[in-house]
C-alpha atoms as a PDB file:
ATOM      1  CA  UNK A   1       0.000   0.000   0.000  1.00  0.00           C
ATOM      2  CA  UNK A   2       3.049   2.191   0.509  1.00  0.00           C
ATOM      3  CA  UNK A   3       4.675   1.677  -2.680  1.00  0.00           C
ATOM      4  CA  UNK A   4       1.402   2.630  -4.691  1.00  0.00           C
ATOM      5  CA  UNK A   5       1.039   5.288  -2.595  1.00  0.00           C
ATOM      6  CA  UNK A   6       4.665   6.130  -3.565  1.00  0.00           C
ATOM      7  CA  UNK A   7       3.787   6.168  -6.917  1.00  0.00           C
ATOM      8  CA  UNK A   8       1.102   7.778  -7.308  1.00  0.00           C
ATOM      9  CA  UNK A   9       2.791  10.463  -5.416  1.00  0.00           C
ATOM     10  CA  UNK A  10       5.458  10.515  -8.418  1.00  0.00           C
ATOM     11  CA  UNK A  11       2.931  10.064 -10.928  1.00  0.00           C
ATOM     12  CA  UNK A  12       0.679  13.153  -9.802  1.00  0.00           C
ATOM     13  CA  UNK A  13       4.737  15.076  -9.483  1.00  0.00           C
ATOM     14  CA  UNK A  14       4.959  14.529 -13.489  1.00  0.00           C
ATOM     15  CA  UNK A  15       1.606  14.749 -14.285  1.00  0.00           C
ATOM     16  CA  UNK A  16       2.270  18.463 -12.719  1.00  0.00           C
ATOM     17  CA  UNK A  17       5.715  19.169 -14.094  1.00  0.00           C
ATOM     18  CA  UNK A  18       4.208  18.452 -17.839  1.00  0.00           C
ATOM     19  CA  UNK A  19       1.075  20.773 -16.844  1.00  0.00           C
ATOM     20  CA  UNK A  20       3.217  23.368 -16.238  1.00  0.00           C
ATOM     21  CA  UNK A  21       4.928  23.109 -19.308  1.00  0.00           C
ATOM     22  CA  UNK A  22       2.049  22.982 -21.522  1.00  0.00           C
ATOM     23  CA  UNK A  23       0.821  26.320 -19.313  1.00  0.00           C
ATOM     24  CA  UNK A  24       4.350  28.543 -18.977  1.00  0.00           C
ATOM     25  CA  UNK A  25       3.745  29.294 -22.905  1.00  0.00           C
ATOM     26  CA  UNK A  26       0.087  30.516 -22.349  1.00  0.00           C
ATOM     27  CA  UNK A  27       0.321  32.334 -19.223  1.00  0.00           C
ATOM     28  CA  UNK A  28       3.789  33.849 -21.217  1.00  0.00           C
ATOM     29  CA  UNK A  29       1.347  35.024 -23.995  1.00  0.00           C
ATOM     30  CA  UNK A  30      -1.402  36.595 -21.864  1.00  0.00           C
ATOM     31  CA  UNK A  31       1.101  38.534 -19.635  1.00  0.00           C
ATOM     32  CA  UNK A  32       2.775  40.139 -23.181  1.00  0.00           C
ATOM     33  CA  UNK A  33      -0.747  40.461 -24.665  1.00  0.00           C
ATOM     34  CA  UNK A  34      -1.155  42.861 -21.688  1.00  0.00           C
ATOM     35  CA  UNK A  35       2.186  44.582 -22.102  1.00  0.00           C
ATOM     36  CA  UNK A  36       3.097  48.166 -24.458  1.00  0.00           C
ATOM     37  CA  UNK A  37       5.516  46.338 -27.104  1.00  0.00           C
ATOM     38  CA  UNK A  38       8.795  47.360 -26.033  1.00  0.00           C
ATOM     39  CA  UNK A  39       8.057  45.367 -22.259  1.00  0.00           C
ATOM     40  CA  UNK A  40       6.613  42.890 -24.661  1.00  0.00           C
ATOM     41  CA  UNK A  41      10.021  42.684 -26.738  1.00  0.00           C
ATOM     42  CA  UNK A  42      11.511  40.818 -23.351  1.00  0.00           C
ATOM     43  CA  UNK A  43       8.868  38.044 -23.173  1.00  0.00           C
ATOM     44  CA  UNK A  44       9.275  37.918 -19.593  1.00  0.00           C
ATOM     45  CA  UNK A  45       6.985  36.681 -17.076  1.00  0.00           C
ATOM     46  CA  UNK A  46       6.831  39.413 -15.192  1.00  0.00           C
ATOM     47  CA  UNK A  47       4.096  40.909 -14.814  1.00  0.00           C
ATOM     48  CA  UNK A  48       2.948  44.272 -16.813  1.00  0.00           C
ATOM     49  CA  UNK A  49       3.756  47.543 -15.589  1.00  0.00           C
ATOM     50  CA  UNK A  50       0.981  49.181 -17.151  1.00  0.00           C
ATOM     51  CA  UNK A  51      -1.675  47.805 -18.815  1.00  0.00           C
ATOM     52  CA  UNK A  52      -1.880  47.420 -22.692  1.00  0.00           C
ATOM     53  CA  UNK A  53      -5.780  46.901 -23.636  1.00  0.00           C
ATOM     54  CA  UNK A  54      -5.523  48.495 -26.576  1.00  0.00           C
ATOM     55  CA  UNK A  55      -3.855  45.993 -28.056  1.00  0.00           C
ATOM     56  CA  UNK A  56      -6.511  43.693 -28.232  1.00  0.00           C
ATOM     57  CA  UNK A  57      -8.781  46.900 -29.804  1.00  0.00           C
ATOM     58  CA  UNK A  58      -6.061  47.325 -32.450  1.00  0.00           C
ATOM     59  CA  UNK A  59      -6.062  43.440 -33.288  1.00  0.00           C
ATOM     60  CA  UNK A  60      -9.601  43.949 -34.249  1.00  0.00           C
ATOM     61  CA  UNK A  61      -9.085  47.387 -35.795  1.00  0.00           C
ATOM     62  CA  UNK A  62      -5.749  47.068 -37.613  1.00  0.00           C
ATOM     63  CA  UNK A  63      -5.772  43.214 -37.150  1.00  0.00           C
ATOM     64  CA  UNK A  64      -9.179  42.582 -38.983  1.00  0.00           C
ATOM     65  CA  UNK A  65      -9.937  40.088 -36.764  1.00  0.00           C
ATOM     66  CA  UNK A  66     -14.113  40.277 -36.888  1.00  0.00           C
ATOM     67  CA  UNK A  67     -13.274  39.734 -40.038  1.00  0.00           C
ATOM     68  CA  UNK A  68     -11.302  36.240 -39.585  1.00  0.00           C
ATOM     69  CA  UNK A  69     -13.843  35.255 -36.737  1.00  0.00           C
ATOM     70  CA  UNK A  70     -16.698  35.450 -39.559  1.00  0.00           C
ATOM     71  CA  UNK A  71     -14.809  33.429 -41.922  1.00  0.00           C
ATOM     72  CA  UNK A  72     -13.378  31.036 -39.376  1.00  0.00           C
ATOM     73  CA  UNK A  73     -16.857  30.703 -38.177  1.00  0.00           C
ATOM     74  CA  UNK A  74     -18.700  29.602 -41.703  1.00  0.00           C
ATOM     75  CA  UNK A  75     -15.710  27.193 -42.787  1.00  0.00           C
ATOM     76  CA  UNK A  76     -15.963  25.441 -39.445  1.00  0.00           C
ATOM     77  CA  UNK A  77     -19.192  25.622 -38.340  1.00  0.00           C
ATOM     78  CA  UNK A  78     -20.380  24.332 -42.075  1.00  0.00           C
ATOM     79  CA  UNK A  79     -17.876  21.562 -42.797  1.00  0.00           C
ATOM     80  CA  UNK A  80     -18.467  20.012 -39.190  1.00  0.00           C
ATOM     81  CA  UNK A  81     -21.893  19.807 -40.001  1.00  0.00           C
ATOM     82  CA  UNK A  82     -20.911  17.808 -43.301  1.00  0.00           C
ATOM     83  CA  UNK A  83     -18.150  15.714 -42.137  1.00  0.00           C
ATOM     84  CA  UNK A  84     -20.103  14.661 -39.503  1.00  0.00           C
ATOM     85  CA  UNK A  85     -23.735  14.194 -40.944  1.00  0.00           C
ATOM     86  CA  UNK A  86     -22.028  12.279 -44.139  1.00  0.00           C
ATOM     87  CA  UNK A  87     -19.539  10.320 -41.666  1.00  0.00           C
ATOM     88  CA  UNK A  88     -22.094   8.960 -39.494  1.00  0.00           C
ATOM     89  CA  UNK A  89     -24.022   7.834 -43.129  1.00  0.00           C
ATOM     90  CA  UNK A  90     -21.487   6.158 -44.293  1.00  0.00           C
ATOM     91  CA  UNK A  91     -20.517   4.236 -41.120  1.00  0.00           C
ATOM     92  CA  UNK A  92     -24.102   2.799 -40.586  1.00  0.00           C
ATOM     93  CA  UNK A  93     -24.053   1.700 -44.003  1.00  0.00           C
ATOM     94  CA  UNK A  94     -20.578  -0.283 -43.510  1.00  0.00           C
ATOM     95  CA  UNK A  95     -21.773  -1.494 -40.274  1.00  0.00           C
ATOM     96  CA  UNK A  96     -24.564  -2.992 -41.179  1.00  0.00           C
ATOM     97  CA  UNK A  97     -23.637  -3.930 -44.987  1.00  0.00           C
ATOM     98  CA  UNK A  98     -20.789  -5.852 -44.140  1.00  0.00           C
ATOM     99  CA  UNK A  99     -19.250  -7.045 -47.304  1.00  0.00           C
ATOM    100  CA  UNK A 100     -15.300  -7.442 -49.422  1.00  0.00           C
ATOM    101  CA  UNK A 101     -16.532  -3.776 -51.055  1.00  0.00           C
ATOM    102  CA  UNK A 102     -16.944  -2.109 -48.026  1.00  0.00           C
ATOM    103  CA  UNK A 103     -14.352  -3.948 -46.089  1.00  0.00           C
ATOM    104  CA  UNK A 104     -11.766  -2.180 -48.682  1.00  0.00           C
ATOM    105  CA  UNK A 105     -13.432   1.404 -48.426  1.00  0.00           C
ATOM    106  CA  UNK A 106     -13.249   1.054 -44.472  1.00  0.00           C
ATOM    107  CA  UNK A 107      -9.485   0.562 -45.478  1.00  0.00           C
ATOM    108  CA  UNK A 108      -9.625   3.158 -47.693  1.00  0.00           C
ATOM    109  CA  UNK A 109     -11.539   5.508 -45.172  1.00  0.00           C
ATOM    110  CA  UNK A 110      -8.708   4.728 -42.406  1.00  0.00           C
ATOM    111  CA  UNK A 111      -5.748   5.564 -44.336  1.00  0.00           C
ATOM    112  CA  UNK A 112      -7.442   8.915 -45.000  1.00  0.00           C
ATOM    113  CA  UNK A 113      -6.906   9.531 -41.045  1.00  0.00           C
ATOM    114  CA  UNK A 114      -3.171   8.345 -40.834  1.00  0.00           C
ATOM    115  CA  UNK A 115      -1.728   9.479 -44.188  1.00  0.00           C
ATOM    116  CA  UNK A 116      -1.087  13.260 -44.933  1.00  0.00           C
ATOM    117  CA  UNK A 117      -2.807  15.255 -47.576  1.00  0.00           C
ATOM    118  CA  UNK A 118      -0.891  16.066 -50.649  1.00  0.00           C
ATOM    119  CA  UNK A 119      -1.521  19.273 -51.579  1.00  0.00           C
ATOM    120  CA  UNK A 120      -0.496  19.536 -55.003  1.00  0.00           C
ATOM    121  CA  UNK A 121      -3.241  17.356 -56.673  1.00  0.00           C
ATOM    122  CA  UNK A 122      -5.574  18.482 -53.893  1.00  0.00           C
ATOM    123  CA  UNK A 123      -4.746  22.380 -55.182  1.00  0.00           C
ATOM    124  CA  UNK A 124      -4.921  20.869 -58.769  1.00  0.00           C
ATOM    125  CA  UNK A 125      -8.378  18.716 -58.406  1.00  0.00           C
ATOM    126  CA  UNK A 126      -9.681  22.361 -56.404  1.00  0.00           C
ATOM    127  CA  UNK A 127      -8.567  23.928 -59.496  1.00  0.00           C
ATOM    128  CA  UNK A 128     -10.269  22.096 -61.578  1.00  0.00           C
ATOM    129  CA  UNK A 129     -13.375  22.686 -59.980  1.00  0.00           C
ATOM    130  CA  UNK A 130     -12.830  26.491 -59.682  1.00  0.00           C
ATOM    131  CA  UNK A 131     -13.186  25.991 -55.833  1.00  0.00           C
ATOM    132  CA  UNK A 132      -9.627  28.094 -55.323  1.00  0.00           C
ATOM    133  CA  UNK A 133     -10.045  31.313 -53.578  1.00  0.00           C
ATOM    134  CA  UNK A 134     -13.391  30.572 -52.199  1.00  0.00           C
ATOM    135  CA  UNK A 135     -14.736  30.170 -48.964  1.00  0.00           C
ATOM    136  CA  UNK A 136     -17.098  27.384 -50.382  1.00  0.00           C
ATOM    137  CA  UNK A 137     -13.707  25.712 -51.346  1.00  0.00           C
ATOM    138  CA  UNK A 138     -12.311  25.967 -48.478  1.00  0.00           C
ATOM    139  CA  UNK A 139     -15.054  24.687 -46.277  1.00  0.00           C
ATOM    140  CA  UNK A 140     -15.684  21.072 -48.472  1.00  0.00           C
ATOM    141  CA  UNK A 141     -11.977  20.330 -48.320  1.00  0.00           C
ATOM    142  CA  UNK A 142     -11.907  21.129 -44.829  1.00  0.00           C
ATOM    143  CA  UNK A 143     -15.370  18.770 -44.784  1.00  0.00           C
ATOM    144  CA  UNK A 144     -13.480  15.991 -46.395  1.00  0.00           C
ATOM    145  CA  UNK A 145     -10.442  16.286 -43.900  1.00  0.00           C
ATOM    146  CA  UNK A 146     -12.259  15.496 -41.323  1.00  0.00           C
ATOM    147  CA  UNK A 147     -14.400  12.603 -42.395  1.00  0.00           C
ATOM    148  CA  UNK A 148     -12.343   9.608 -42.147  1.00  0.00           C
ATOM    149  CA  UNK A 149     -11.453  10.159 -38.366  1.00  0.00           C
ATOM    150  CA  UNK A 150     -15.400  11.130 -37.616  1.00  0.00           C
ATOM    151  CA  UNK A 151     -16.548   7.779 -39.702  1.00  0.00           C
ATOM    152  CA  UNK A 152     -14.176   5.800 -37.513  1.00  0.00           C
ATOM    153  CA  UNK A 153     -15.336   6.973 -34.834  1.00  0.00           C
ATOM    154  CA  UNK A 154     -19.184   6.703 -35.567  1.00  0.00           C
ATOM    155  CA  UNK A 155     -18.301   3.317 -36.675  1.00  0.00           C
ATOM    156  CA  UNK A 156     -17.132   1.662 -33.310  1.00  0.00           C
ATOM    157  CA  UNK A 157     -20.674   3.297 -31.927  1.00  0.00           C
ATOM    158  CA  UNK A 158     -22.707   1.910 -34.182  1.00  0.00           C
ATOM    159  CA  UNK A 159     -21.326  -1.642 -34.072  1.00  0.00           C
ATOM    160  CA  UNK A 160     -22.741  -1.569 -30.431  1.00  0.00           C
ATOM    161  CA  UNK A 161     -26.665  -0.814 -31.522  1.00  0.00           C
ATOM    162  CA  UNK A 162     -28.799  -4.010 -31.876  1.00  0.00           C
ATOM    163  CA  UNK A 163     -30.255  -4.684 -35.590  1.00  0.00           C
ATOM    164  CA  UNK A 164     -33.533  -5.393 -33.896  1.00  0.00           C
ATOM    165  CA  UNK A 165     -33.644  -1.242 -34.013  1.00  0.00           C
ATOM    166  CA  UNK A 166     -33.595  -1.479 -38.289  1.00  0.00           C
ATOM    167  CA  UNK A 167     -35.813  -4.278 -38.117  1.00  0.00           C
ATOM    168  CA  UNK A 168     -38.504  -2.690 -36.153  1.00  0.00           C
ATOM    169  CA  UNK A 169     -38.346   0.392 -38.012  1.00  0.00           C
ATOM    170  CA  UNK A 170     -38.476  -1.151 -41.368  1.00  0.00           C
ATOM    171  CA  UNK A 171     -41.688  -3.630 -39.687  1.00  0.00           C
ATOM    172  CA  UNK A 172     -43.353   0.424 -39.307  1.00  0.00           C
ATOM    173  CA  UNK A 173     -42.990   0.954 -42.652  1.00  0.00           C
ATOM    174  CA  UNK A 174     -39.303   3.446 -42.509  1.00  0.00           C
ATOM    175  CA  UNK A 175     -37.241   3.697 -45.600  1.00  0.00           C
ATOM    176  CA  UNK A 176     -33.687   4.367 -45.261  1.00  0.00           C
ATOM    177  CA  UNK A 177     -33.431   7.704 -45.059  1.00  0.00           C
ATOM    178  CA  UNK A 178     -36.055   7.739 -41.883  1.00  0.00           C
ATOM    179  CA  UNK A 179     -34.759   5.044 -40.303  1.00  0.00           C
ATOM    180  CA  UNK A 180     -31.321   6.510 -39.628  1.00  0.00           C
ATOM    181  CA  UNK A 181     -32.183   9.910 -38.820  1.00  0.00           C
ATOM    182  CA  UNK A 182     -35.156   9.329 -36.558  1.00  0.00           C
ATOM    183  CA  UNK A 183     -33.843   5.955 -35.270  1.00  0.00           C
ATOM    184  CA  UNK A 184     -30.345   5.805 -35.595  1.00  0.00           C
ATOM    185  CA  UNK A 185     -28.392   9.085 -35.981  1.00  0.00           C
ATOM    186  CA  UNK A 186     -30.369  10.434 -32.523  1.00  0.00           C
ATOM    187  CA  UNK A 187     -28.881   6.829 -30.645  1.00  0.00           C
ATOM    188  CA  UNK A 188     -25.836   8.586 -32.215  1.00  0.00           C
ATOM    189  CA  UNK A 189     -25.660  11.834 -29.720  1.00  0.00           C
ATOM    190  CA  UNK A 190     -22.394  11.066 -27.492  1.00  0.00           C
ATOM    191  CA  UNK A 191     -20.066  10.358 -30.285  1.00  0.00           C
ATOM    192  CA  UNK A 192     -21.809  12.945 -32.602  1.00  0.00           C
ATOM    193  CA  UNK A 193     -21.164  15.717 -29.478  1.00  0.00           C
ATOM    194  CA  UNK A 194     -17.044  14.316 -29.553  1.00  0.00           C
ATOM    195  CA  UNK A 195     -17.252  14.575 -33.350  1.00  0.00           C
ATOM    196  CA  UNK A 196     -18.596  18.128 -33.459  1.00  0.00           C
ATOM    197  CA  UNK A 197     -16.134  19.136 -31.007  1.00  0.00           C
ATOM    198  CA  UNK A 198     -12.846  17.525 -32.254  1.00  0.00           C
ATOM    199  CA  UNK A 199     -14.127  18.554 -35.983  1.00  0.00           C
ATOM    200  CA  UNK A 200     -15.245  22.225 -35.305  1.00  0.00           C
ATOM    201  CA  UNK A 201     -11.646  22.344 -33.432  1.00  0.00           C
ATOM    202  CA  UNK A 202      -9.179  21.014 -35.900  1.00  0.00           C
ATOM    203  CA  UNK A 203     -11.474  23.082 -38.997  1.00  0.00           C
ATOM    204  CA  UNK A 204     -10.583  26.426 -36.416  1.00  0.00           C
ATOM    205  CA  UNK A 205      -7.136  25.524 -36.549  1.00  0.00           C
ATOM    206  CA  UNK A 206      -7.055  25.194 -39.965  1.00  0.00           C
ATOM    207  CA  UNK A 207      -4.134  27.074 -41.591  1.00  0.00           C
ATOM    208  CA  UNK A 208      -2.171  24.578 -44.602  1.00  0.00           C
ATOM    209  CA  UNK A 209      -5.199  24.476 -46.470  1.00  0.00           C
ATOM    210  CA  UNK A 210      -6.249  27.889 -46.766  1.00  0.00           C
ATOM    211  CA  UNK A 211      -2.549  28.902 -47.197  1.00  0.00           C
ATOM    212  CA  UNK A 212      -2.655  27.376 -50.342  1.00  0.00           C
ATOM    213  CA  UNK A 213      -6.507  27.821 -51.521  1.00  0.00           C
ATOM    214  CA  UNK A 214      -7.311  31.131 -50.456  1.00  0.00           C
ATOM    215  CA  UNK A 215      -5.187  34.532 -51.976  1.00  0.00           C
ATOM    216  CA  UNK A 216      -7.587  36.644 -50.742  1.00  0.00           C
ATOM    217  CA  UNK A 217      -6.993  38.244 -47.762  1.00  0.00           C
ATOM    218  CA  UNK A 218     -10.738  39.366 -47.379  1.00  0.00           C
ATOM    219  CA  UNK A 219     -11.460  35.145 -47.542  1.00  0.00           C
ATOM    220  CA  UNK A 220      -8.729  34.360 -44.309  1.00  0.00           C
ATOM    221  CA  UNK A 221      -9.731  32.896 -41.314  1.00  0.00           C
ATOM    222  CA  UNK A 222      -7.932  33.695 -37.785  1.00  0.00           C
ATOM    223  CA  UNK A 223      -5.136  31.228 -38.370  1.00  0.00           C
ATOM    224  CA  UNK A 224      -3.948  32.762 -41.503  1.00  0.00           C
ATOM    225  CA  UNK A 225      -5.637  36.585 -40.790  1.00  0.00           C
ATOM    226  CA  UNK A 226      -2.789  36.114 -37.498  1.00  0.00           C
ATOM    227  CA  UNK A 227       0.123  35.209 -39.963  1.00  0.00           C
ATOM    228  CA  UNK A 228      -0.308  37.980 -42.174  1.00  0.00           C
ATOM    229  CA  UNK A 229      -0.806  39.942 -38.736  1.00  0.00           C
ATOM    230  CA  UNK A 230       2.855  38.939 -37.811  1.00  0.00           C
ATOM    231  CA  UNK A 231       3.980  40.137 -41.025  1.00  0.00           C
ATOM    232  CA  UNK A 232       2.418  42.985 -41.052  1.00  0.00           C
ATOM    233  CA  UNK A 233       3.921  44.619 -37.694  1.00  0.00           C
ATOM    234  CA  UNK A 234       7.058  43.112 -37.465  1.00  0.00           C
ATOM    235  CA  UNK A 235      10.413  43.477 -39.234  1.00  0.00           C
ATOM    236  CA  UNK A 236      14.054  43.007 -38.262  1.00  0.00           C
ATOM    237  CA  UNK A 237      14.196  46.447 -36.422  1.00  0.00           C
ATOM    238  CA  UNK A 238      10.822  46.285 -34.443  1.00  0.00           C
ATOM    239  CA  UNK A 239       8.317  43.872 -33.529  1.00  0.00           C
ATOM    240  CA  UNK A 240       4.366  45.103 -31.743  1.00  0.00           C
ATOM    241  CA  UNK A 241       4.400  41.916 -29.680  1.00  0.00           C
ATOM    242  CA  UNK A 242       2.031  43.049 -27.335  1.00  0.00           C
ATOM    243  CA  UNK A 243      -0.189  43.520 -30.650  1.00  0.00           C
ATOM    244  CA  UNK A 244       0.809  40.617 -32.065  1.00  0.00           C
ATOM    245  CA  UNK A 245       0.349  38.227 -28.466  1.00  0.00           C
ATOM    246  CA  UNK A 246      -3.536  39.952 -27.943  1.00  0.00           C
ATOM    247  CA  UNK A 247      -4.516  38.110 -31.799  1.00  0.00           C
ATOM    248  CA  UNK A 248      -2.755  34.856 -30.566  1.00  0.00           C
ATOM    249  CA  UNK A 249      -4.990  35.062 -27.477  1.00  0.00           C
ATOM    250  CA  UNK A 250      -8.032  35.915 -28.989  1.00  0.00           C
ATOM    251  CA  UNK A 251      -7.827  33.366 -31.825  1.00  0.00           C
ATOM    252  CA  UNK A 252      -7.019  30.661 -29.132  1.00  0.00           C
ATOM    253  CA  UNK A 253      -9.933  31.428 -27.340  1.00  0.00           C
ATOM    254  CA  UNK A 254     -13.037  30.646 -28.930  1.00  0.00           C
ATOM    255  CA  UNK A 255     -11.102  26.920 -29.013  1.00  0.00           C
ATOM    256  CA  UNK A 256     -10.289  26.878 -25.602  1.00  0.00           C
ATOM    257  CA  UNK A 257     -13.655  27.728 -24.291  1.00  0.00           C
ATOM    258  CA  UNK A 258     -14.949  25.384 -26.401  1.00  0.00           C
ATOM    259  CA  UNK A 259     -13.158  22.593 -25.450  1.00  0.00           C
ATOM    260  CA  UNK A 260     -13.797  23.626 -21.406  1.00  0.00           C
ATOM    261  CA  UNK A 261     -17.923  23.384 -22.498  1.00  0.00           C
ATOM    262  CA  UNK A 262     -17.095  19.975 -24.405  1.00  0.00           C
ATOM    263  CA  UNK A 263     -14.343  18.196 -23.043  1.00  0.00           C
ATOM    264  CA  UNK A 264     -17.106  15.904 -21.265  1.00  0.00           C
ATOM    265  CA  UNK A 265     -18.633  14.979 -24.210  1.00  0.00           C
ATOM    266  CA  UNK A 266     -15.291  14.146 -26.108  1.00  0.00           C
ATOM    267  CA  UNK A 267     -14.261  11.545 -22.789  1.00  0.00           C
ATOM    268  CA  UNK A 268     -18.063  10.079 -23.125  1.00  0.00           C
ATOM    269  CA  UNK A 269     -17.777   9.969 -27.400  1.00  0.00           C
ATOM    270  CA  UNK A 270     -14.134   7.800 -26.958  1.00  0.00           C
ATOM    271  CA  UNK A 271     -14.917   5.669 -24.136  1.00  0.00           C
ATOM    272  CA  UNK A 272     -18.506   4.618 -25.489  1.00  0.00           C
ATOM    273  CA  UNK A 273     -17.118   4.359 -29.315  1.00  0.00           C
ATOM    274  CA  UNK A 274     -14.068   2.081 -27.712  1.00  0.00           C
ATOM    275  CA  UNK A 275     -16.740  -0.424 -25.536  1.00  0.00           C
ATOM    276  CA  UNK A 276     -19.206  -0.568 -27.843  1.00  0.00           C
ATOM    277  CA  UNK A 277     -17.500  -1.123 -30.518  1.00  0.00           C
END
């Protein structure tokens, strides 16, 4: 009883120490969002002398960062909703059609989650369907990124929901398309909430993509509206970290306060998709 005692004594010591690391960075940002830019230049931890709000009134102003909220907003908000509506399709229809065809496109569907997207033929395919430089663009190929890992997810849920459900439906007279979404897809709520979450997070995130689809500024979300930010006020000579530290907070923290709201869901989503399934 000692030892594990012991132990978890050491265990709850590095749990802490990595905390801390993860949070030194963040706390380091805040502080120098807070601070005029030449305290801010020393990225100290100490704390400001003088407050600095108008730093986060100039990212909006000279940052345009309503702007990048708007168009972060309708690219992630819109492909969530498709990833994870069209995900949760397609994995009821390989669970319960379980054949070689859609053995091989479950394959297919889980390589799409470990192997990395080539963006040249994505940018030429995009291309091709005049989808560059659009925000429409942008939000199906964000869509598509995030299908495979929703669908695999969705999967190991729905393997764990009896078939007497589809047969009782179909016995009331349900065609497909009813008896998923008034049978199946609301079943479907704890690993839907973990899907919307991780989706909605990873589409806010979002900055390779759009780097390469969209070359107009107007069209950026925070991610990229925070790069040309960085270019914009700083050169070898001078740098408005302060300025520069407020965008990094406030694009982080529509995320993080997500995340706080859903980071129930997400544990509930894993650990029922991983038993049931």
């Amino acid at each position: 009883m000692k030892a594990k005692k012991i132990s978890m004594s050491i265990l709850q010591i590095v749990c802490w120490g990595f905390s801390i690391v993860v949070l030194v960075p963040f706390v380091l940002i805040i502080l120098n969002s807070l601070k005029p830019a030449a305290e801010a230049a020393f990225f100290s931890l100490e704390l400001p002398k003088e407050l600095k709000l108008d730093n986060y009134v100039n990212a909006f102003v000279k940052g345009n960062m309503l702007r990048g909220y708007v168009n972060s907003s309708i690219i992630a908000i819109a492909s969530t909703i498709i990833s994870n509506v069209t995900a949760a399709m397609a994995a009821f229809i390989l669970v319960r059609s379980v054949n070689r065809l859609n053995k091989a496109l479950y394959s297919y569907f889980f390589f799409g989650v470990v192997a990395t997207t080539n963006m040249v033929s994505t940018m030429l395919v995009m291309s091709r369907l005049h989808m560059t430089n659009s925000i429409l663009g942008a939000t199906l190929l964000t869509a598509t990124q995030g299908i495979s890992f929703s669908m695999l997810l969705f999967t190991g849920f729905i393997k764990g929901i009896p078939r007497e459900l589809d047969e009782a439906a179909a016995m009331d007279g349900a065609t497909g398309w009813k008896m998923f979404f008034r049978t199946i897809f609301p079943l479907l709520k704890p690993v839907t909430m973990t899907g919307i979450i991780l989706n909605f997070m990873g589409a806010w995130n979002g900055f390779e993509s759009q780097l390469y689809l969209l070359t107009d500024s107007k069209k950026w979300g925070v991610m990229l509206s925070m790069y040309g930010v960085y270019g914009e006020f700083s050169s070898p000579w001078s740098t408005d970290w302060g300025l520069i530290c407020a965008y990094i907070v406030l694009t982080m923290a529509p995320v993080i306060i997500i995340y706080l709201i859903g980071q129930r869901y997400i544990i509930e989503g894993m650990t029922a998709g991983a038993v049931k399934g």
